[in-house]
C-alpha atoms as a PDB file:
ATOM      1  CA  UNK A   1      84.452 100.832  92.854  1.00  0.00           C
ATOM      2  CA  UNK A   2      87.021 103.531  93.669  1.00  0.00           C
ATOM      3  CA  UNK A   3      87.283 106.721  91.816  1.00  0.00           C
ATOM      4  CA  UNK A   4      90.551 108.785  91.463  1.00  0.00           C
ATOM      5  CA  UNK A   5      90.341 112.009  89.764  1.00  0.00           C
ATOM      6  CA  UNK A   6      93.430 114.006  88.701  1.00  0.00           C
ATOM      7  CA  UNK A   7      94.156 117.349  86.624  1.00  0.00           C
ATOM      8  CA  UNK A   8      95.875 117.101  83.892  1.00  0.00           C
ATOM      9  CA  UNK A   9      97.556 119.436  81.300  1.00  0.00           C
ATOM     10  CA  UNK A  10      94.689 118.964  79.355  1.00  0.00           C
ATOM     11  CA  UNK A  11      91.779 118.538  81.232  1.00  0.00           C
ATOM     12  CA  UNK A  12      90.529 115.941  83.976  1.00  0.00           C
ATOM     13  CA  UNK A  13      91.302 112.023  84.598  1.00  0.00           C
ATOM     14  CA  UNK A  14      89.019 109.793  86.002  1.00  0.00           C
ATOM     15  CA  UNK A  15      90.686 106.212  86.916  1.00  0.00           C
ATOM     16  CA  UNK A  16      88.423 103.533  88.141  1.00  0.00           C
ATOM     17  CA  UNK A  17      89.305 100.643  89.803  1.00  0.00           C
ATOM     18  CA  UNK A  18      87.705  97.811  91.302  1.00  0.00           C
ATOM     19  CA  UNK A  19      83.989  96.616  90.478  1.00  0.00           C
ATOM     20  CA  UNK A  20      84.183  98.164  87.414  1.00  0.00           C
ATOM     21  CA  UNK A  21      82.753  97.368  83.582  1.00  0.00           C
ATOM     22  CA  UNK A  22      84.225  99.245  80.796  1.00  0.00           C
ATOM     23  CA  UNK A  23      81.063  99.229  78.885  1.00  0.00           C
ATOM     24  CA  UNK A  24      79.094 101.144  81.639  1.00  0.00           C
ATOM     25  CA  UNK A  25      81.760 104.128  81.499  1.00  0.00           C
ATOM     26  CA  UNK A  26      81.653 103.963  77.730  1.00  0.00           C
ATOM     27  CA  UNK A  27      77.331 104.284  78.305  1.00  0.00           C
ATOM     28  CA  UNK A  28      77.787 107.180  80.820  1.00  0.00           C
ATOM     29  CA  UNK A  29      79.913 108.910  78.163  1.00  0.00           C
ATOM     30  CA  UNK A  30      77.597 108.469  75.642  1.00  0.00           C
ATOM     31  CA  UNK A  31      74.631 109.362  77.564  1.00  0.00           C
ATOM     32  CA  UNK A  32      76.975 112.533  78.664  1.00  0.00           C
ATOM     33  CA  UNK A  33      77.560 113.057  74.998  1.00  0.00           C
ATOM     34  CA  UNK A  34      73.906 113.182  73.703  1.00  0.00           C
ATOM     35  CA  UNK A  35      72.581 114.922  76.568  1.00  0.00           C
ATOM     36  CA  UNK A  36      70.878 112.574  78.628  1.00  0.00           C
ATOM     37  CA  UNK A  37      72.573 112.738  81.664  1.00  0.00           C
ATOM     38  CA  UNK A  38      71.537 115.321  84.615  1.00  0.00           C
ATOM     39  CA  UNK A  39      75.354 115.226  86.105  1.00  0.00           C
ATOM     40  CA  UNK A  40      76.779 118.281  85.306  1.00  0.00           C
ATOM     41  CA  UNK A  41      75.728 121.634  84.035  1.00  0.00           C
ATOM     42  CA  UNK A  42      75.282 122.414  80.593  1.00  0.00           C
ATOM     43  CA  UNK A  43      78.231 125.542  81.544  1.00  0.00           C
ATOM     44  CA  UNK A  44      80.537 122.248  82.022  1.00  0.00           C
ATOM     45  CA  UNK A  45      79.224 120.330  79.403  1.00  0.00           C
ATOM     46  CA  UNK A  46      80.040 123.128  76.915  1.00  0.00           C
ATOM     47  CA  UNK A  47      83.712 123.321  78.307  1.00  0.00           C
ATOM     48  CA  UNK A  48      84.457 119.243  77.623  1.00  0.00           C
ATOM     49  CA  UNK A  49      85.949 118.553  74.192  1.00  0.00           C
ATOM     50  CA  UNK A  50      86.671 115.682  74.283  1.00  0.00           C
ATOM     51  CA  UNK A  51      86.075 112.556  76.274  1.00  0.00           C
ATOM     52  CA  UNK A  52      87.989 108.983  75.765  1.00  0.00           C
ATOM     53  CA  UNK A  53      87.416 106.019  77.593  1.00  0.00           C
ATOM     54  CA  UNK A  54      90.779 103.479  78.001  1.00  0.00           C
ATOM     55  CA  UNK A  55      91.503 100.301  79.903  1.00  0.00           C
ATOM     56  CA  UNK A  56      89.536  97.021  80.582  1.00  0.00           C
ATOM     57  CA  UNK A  57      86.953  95.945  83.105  1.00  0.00           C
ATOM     58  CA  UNK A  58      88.319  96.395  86.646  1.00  0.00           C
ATOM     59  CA  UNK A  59      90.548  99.438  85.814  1.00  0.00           C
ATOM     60  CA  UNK A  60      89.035 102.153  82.929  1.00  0.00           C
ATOM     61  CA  UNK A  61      89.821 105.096  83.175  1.00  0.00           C
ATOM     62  CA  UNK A  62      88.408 108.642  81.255  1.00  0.00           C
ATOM     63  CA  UNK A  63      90.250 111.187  80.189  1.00  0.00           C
ATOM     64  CA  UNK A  64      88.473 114.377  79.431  1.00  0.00           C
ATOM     65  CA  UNK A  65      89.617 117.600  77.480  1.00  0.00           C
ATOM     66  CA  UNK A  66      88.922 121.259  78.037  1.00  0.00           C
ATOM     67  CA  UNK A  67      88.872 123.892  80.447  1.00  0.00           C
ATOM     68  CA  UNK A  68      87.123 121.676  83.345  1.00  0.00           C
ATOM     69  CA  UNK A  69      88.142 121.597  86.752  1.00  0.00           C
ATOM     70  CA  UNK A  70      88.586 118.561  89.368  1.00  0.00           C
ATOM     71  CA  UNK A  71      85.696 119.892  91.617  1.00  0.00           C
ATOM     72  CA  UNK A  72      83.338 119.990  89.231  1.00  0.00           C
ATOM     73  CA  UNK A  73      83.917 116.601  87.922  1.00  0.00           C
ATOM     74  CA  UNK A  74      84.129 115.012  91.155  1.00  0.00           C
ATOM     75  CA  UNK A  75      80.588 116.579  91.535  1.00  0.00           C
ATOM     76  CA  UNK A  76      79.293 115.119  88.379  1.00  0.00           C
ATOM     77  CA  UNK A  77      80.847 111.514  89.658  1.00  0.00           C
ATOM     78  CA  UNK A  78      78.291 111.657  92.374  1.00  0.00           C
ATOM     79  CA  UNK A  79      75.227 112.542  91.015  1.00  0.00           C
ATOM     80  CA  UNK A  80      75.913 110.279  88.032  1.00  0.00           C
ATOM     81  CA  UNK A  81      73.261 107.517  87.519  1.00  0.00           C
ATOM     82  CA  UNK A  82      74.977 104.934  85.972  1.00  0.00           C
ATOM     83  CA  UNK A  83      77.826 104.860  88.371  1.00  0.00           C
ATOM     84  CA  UNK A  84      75.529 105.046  91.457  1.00  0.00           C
ATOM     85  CA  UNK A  85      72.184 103.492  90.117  1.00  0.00           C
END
């Protein structure tokens, strides 16, 4: 699976490509959401507004609102559970 993250206006976008499912981004959001993910601080968590998943199995990407930066969502990529079990 390959990972490209980009700044946008709004926030942070995550494309993945490759060997990847839609559902298991749509599970690490929701785990991200309810707060049972370890991948980022709760300082970042509180700065994400809003997170939407698009695409289709093989190329999803995640778009994420707020006052986050690249770096710290790169971070969060790797430490991630469901994306590197």
């Amino acid at each position: 699976m390959n990972k490209s993250v980009n700044r946008t206006q709004n926030g942070v976008k995550i494309a993945f490509t490759g060997e990847v499912k839609k559902e298991n981004i749509v599970k690490m959001v929701e785990n991200c959401a309810t707060g049972q993910c370890e991948c980022m601080s709760d300082d970042t968590k509180k700065k994400i507004q809003n997170m939407e998943v698009a695409g289709e199995d093989g190329a999803v990407e995640l778009e994420l609102t707020g006052d986050i930066d690249k770096e710290e969502i790169e971070a969060a990529l790797k430490r991630s559970k469901v994306l590197n079990p």
